[in-house]
N, C-alpha and C. Protein backbone atom coordinates (compact mmCIF):
# COMPACT_ATOMS: atom_id res chain seq x y z
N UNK A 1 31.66 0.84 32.50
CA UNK A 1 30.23 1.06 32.48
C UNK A 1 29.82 1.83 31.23
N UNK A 2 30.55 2.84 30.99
CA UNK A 2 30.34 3.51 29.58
C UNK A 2 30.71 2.95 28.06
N UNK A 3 30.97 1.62 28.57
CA UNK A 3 31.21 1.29 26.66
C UNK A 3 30.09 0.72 26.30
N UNK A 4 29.73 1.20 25.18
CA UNK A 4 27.98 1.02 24.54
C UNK A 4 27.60 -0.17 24.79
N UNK A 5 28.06 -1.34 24.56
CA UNK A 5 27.75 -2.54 24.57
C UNK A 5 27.11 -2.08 26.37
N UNK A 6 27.36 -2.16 27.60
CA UNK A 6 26.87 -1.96 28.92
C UNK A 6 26.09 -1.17 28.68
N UNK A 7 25.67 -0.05 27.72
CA UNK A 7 24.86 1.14 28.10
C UNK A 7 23.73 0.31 27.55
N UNK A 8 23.93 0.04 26.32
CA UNK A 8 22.41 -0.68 25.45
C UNK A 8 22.28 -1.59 26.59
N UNK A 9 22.92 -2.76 27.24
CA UNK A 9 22.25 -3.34 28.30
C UNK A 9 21.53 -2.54 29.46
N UNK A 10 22.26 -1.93 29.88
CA UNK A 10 21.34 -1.16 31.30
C UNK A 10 19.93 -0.72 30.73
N UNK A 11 20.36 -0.26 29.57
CA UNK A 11 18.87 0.71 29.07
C UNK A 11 17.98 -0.46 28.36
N UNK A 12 18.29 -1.85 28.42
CA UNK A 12 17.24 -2.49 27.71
C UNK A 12 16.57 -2.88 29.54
N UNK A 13 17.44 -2.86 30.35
CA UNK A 13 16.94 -3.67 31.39
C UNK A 13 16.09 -2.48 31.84
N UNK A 14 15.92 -0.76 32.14
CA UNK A 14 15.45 -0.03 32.05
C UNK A 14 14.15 -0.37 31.46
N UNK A 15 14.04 -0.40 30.40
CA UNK A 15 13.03 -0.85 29.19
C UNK A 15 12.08 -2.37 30.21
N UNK A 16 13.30 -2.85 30.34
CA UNK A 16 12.14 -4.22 31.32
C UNK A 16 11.26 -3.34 32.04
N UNK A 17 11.75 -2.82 33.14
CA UNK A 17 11.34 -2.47 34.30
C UNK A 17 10.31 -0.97 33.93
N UNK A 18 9.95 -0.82 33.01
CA UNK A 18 9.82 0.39 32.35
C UNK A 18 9.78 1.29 33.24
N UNK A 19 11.16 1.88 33.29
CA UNK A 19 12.16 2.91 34.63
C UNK A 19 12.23 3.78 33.75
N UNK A 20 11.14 4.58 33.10
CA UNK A 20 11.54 5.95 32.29
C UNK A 20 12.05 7.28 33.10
N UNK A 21 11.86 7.22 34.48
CA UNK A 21 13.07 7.98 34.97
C UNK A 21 14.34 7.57 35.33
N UNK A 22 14.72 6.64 35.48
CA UNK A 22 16.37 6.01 34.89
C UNK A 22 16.87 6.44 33.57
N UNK A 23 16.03 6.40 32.30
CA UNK A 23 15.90 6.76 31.25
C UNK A 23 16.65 7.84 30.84
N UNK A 24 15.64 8.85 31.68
CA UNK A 24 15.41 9.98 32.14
C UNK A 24 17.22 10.43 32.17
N UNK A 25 17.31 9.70 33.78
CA UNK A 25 18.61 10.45 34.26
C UNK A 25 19.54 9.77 33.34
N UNK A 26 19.66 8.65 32.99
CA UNK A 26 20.82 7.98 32.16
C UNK A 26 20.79 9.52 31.49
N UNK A 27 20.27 9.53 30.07
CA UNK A 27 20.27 10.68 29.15
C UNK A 27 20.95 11.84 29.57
N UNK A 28 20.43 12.41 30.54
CA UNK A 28 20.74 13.62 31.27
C UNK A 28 22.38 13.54 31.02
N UNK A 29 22.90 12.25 32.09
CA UNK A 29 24.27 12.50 32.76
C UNK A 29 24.67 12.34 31.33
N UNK A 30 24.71 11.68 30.96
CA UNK A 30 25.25 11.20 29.33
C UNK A 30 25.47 12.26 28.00
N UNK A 31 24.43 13.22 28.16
CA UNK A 31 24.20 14.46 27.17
C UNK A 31 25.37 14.98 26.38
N UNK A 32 26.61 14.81 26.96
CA UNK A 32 27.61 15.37 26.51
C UNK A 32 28.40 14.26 26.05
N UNK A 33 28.24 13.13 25.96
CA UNK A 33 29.30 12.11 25.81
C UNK A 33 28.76 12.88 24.30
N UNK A 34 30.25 11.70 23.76
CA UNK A 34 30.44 11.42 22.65
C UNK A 34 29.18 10.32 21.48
N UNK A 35 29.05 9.47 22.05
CA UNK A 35 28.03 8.54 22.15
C UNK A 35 26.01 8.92 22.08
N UNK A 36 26.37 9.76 22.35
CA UNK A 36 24.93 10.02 22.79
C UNK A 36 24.10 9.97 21.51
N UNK A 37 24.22 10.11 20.61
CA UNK A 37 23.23 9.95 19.08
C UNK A 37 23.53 8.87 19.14
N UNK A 38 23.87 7.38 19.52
CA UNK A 38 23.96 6.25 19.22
C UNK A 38 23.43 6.09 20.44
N UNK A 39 23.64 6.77 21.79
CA UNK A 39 22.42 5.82 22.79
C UNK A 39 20.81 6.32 22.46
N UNK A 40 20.99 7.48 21.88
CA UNK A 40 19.22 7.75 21.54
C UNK A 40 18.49 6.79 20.16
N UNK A 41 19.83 6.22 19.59
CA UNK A 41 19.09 5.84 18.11
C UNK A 41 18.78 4.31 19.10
N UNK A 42 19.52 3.66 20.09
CA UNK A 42 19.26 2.59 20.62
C UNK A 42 17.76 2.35 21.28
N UNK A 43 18.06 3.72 21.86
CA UNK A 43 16.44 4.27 22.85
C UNK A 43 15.22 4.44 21.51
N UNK A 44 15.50 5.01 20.62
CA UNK A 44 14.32 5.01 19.88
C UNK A 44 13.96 3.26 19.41
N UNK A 45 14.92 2.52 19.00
CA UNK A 45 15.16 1.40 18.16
C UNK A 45 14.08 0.59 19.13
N UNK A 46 13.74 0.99 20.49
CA UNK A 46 13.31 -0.09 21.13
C UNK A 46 11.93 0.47 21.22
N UNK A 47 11.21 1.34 20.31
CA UNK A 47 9.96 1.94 20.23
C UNK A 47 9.34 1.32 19.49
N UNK A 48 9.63 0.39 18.52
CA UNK A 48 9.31 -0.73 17.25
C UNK A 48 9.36 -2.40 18.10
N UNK A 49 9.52 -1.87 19.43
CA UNK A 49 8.88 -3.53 19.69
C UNK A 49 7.48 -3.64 20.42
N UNK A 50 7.08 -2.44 21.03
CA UNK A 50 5.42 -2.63 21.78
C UNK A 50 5.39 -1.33 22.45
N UNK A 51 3.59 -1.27 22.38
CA UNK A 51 3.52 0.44 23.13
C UNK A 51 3.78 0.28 24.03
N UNK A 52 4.51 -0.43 24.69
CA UNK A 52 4.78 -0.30 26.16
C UNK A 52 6.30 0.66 26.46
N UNK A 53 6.88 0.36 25.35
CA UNK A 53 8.40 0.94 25.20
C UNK A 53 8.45 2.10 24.36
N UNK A 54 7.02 2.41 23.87
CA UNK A 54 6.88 3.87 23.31
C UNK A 54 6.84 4.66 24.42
N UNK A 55 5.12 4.28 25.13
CA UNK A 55 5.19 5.20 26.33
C UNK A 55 6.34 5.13 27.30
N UNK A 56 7.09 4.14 27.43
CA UNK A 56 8.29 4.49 28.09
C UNK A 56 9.20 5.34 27.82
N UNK A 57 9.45 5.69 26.17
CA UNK A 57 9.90 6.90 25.58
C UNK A 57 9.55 8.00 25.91
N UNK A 58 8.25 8.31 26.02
CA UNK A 58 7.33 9.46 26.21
C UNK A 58 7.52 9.64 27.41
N UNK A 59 7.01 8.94 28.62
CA UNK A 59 7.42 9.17 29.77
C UNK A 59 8.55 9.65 30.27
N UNK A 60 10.06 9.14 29.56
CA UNK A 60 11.21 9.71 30.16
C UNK A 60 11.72 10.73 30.02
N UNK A 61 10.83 11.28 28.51
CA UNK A 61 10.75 12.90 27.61
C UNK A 61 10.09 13.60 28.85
N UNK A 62 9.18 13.27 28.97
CA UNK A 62 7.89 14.21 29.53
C UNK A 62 8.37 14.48 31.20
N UNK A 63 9.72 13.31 31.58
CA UNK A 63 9.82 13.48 32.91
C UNK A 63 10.78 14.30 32.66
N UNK A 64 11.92 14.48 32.01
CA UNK A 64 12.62 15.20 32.41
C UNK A 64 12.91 16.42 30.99
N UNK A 65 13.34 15.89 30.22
CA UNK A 65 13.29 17.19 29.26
C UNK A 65 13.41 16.55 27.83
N UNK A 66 12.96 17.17 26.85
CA UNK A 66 13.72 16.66 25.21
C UNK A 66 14.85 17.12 24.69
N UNK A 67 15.26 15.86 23.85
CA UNK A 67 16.50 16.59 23.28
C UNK A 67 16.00 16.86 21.82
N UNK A 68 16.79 17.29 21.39
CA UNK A 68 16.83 17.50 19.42
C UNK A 68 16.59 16.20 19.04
N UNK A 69 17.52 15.13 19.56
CA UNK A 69 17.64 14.19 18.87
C UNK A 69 16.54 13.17 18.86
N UNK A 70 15.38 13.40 20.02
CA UNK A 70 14.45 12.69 19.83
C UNK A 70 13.06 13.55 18.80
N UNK A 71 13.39 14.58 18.28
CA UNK A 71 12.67 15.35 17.70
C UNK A 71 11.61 14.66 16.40
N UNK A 72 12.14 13.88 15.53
CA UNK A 72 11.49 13.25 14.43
C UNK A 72 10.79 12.24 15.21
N UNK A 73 11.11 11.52 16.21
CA UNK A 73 10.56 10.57 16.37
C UNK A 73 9.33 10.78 17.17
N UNK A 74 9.07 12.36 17.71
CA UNK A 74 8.15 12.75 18.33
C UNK A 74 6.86 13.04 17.04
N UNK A 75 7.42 13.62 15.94
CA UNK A 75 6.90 14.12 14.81
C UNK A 75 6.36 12.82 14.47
N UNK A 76 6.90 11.75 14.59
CA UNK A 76 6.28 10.21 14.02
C UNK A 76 5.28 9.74 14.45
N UNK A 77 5.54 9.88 16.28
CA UNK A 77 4.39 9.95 17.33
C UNK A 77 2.87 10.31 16.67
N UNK A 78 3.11 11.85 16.73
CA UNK A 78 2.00 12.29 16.45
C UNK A 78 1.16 12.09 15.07
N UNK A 79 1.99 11.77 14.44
CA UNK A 79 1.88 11.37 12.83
C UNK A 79 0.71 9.91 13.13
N UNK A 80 1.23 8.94 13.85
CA UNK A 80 0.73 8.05 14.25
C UNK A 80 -0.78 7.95 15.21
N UNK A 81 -0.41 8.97 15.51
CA UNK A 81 -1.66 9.14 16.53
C UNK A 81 -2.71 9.97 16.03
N UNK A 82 -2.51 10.69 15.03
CA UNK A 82 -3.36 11.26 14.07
C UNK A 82 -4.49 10.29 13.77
N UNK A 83 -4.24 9.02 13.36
CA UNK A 83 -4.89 7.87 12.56
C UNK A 83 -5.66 7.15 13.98
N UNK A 84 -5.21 6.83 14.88
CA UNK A 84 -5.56 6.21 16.16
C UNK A 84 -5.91 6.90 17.12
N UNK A 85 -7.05 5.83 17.87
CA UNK A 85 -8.00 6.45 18.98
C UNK A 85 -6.78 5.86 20.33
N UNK A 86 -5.35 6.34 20.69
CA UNK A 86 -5.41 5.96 22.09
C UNK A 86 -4.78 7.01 22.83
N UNK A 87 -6.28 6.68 24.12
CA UNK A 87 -6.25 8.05 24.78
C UNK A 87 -4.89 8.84 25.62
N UNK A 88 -4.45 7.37 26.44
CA UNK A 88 -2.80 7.45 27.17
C UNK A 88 -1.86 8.30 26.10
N UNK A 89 -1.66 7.31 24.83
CA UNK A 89 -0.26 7.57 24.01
C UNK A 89 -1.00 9.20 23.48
N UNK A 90 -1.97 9.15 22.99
CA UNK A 90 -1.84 10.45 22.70
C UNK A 90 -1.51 11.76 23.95
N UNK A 91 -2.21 11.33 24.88
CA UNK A 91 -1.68 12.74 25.98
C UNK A 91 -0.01 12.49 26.31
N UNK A 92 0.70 11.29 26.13
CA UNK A 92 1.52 11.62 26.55
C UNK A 92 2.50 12.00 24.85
N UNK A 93 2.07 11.69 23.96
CA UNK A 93 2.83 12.03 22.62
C UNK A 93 2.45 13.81 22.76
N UNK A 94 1.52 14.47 22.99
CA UNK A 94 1.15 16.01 22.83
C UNK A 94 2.07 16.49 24.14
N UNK A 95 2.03 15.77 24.87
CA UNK A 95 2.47 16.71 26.14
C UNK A 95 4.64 16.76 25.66
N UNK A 96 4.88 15.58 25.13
CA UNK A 96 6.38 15.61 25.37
C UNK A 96 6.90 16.81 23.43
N UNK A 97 5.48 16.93 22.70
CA UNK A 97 5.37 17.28 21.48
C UNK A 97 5.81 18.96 22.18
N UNK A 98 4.95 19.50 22.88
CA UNK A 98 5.12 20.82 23.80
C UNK A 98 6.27 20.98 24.35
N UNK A 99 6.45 20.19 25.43
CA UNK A 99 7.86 20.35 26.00
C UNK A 99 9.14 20.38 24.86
N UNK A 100 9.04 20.06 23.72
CA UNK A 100 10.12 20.02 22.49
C UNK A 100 10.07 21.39 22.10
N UNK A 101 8.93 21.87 21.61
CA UNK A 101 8.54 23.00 20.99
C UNK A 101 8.64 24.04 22.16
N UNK A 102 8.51 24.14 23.27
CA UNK A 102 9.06 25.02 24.58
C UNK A 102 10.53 25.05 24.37
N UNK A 103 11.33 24.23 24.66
CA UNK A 103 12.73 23.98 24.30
C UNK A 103 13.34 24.30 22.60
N UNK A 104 12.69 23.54 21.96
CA UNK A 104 13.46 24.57 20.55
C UNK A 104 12.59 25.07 19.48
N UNK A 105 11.93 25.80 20.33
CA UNK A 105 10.78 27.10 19.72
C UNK A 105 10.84 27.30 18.41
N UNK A 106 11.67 27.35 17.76
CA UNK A 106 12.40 27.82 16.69
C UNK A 106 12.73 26.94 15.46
N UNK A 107 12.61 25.46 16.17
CA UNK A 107 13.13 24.54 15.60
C UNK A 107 12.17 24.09 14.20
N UNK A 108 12.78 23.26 12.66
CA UNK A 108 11.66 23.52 11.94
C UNK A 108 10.76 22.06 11.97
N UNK A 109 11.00 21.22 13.65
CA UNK A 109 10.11 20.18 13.74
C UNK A 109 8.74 20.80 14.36
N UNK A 110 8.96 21.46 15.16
CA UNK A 110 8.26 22.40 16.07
C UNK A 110 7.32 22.20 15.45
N UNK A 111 7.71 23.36 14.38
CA UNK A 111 6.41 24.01 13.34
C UNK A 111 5.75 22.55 12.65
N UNK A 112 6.41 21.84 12.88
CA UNK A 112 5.50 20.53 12.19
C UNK A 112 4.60 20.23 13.46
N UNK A 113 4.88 20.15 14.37
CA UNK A 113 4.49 19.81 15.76
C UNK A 113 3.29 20.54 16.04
N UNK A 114 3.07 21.74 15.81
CA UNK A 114 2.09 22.75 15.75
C UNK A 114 0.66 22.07 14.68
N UNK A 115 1.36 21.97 13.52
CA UNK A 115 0.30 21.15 12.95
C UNK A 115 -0.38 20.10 12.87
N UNK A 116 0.68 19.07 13.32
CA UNK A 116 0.18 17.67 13.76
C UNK A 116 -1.00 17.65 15.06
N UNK A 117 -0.34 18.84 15.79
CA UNK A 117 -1.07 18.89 16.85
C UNK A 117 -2.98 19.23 16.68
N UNK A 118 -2.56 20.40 15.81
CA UNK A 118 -4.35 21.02 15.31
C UNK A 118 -4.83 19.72 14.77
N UNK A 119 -3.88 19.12 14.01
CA UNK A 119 -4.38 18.31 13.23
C UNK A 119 -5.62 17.37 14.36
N UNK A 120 -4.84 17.15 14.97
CA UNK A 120 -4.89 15.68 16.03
C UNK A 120 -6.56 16.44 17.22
N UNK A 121 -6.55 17.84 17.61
CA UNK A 121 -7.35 18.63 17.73
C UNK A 121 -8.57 18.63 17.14
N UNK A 122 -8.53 18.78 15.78
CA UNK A 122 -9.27 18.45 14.97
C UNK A 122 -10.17 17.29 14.53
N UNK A 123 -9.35 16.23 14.76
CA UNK A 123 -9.97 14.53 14.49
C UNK A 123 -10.67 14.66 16.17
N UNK A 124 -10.43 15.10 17.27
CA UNK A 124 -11.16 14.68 18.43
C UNK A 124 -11.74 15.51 18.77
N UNK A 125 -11.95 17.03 17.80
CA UNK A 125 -13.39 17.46 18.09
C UNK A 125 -14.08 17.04 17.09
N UNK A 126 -14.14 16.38 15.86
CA UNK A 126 -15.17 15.74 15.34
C UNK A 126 -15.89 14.54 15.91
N UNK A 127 -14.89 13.47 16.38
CA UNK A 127 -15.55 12.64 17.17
C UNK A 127 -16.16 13.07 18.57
N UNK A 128 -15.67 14.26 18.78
CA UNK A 128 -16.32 14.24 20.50
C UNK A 128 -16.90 13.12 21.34
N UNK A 129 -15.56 12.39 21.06
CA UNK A 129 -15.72 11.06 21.76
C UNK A 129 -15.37 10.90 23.18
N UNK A 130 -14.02 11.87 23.49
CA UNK A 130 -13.17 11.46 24.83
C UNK A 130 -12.82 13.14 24.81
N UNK A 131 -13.44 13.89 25.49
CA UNK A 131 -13.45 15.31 25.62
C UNK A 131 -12.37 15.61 26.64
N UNK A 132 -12.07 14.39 27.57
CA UNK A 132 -10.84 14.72 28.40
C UNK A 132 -9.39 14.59 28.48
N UNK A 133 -9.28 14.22 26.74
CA UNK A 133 -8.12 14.53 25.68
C UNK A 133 -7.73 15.47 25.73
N UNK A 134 -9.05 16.35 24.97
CA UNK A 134 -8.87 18.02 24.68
C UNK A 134 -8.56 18.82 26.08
N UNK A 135 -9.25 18.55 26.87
CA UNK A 135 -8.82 19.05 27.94
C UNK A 135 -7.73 19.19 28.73
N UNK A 136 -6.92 18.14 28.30
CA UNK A 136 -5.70 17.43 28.62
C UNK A 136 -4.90 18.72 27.86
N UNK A 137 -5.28 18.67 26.44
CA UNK A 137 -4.20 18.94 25.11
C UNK A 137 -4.33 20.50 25.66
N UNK A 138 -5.79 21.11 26.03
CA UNK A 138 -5.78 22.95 26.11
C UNK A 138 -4.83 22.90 27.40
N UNK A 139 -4.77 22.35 28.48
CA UNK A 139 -4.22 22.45 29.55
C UNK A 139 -2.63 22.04 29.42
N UNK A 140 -2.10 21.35 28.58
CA UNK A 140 -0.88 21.72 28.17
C UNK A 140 -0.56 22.87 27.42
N UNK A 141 -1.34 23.16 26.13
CA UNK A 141 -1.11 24.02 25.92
C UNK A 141 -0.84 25.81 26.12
N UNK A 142 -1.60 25.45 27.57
CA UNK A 142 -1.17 26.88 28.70
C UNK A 142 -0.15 26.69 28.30
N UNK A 143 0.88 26.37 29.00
CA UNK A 143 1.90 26.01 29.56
C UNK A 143 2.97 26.31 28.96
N UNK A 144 2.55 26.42 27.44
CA UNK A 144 3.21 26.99 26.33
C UNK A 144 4.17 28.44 26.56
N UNK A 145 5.29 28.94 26.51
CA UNK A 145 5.75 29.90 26.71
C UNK A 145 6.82 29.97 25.75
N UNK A 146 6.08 29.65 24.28
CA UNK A 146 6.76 30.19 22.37
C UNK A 146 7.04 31.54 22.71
N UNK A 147 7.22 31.80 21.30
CA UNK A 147 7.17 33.59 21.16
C UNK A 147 7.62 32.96 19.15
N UNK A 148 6.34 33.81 18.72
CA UNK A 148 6.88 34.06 17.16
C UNK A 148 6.18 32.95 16.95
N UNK A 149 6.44 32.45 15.59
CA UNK A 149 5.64 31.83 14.88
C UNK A 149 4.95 30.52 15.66
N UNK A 150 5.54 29.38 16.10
CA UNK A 150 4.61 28.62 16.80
C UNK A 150 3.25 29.03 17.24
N UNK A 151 3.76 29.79 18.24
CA UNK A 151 2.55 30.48 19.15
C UNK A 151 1.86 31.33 18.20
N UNK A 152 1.76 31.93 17.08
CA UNK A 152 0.91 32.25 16.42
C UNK A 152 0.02 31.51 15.96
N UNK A 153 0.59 30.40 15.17
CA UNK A 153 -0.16 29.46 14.59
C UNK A 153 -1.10 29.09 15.68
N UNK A 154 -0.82 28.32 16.77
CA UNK A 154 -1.59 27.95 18.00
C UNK A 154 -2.89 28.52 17.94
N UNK A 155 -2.45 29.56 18.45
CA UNK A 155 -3.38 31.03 18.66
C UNK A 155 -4.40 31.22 17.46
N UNK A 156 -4.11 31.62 16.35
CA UNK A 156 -5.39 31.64 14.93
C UNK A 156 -5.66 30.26 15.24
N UNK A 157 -5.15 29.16 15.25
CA UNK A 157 -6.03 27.76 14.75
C UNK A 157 -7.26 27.72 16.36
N UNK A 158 -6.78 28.05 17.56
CA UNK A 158 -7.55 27.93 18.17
C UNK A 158 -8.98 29.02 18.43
N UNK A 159 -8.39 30.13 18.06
CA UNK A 159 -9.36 31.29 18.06
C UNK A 159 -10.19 30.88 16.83
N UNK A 160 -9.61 30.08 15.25
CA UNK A 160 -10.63 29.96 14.22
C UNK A 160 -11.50 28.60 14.47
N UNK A 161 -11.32 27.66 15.78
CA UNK A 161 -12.56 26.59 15.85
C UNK A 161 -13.04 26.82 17.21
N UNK A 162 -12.66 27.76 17.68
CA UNK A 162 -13.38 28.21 19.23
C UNK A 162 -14.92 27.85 19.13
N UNK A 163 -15.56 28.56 18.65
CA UNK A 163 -16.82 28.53 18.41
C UNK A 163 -17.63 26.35 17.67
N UNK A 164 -16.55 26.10 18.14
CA UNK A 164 -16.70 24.21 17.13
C UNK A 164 -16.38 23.68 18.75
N UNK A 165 -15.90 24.29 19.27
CA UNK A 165 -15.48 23.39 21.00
C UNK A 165 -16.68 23.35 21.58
N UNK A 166 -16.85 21.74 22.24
CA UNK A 166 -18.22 21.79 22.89
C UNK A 166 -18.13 23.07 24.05
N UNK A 167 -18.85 23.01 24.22
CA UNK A 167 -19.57 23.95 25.26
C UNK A 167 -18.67 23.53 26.87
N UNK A 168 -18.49 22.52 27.21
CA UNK A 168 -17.94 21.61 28.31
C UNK A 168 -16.86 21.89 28.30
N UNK A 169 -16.18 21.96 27.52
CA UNK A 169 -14.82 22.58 27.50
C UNK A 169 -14.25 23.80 26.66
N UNK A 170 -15.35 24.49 26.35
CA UNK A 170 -15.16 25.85 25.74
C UNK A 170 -14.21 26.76 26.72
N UNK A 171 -14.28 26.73 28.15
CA UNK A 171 -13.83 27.16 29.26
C UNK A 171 -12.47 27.24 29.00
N UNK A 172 -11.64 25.71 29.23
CA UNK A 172 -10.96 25.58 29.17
C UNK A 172 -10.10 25.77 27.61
N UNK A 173 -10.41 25.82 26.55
CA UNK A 173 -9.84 26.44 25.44
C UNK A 173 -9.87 27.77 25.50
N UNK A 174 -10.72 28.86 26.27
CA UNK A 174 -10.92 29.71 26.26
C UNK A 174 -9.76 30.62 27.08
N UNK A 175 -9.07 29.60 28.31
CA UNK A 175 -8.14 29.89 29.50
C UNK A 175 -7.10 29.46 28.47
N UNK A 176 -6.73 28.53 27.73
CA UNK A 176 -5.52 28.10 26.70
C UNK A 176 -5.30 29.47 25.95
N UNK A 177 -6.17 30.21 25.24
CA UNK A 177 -5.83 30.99 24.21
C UNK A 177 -5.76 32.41 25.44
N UNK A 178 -6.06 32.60 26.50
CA UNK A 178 -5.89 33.74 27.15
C UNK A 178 -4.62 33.50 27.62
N UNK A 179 -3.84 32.28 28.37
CA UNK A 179 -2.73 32.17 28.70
C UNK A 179 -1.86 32.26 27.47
N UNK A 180 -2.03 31.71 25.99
CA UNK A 180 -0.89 32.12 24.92
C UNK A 180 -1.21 33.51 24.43
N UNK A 181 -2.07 34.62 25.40
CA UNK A 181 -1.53 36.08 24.61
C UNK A 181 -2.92 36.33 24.21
């Protein structure tokens, strides 16, 4: 069952069924093999055929935990979603962007992650098109429990457009920056 050739099958049939908690646990039990940077480059490889197998990426991040190794490709995510209005992939690209940056606080994608994020903040309070993005994005961002630079940055970028948040959800940015400190 463990020789790659079976694993890339199970995990494409995964991918059919889009079973991102199979995903999920495959990864998990697997973490320590030897193999494992070649089953994640397989798992990413299948993000270049339709958003359906992105958000299946995202989903199996967001269900159970990130590793390092999906780290750039989260950074790509958001990179991508910077430019594009979609509402799903973006909450679930910010939410698994957090859970990375919770896990390797420290790390120097993170700090890219931090910015992509304002960035992405930024493009959807100008449009104030879909306000239950932001709401989405402050309400993950509770949840946040950095220490040191991340969470700084967070913190000034949100305290310096506080006053730019509609009114409708001023609340809730307001509970984001009281829960990071």
């Amino acid at each position: 069952w463990l020789a790659q050739d079976s694993i890339n099958s199970k995990i494409d049939s995964m991918f059919a069924c889009q079973d991102y908690s199979a995903i999920a646990s495959l990864l998990e039990g697997l973490e320590s093999a030897e193999s494992f940077d070649s089953i994640v480059d397989h798992i990413i490889s299948k993000s270049n055929e339709s958003k359906a197998k992105k958000k299946t990426i995202l989903n199996s991040i967001n269900y159970n935990k990130p590793y390092r190794e999906f780290g750039q490709f989260i950074v790509d995510e958001l990179t991508a979603i910077e430019h594009i209005k979609e509402t799903t992939q973006t909450k679930l690209v910010v939410e698994a962007a957090i859970k990375y940056m919770i896990r390797f606080t420290h790390d120097d994608l993170s700090f890219v992650m931090v910015s992509k994020i304002s960035s992405i903040i930024g493009r959807l309070l100008s449009s104030k098109n879909d306000l239950s993005v932001l709401k989405h994005i402050f309400s993950n961002l509770r949840s946040i429990r950095l220490s040191g630079q991340p969470k700084e940055e967070i913190t000034n970028y949100l305290l310096s457009i506080l006053e730019t948040i509609p009114i409708e959800i001023r609340y809730n940015a307001a509970s984001c920056l009281n829960k990071l400190g």
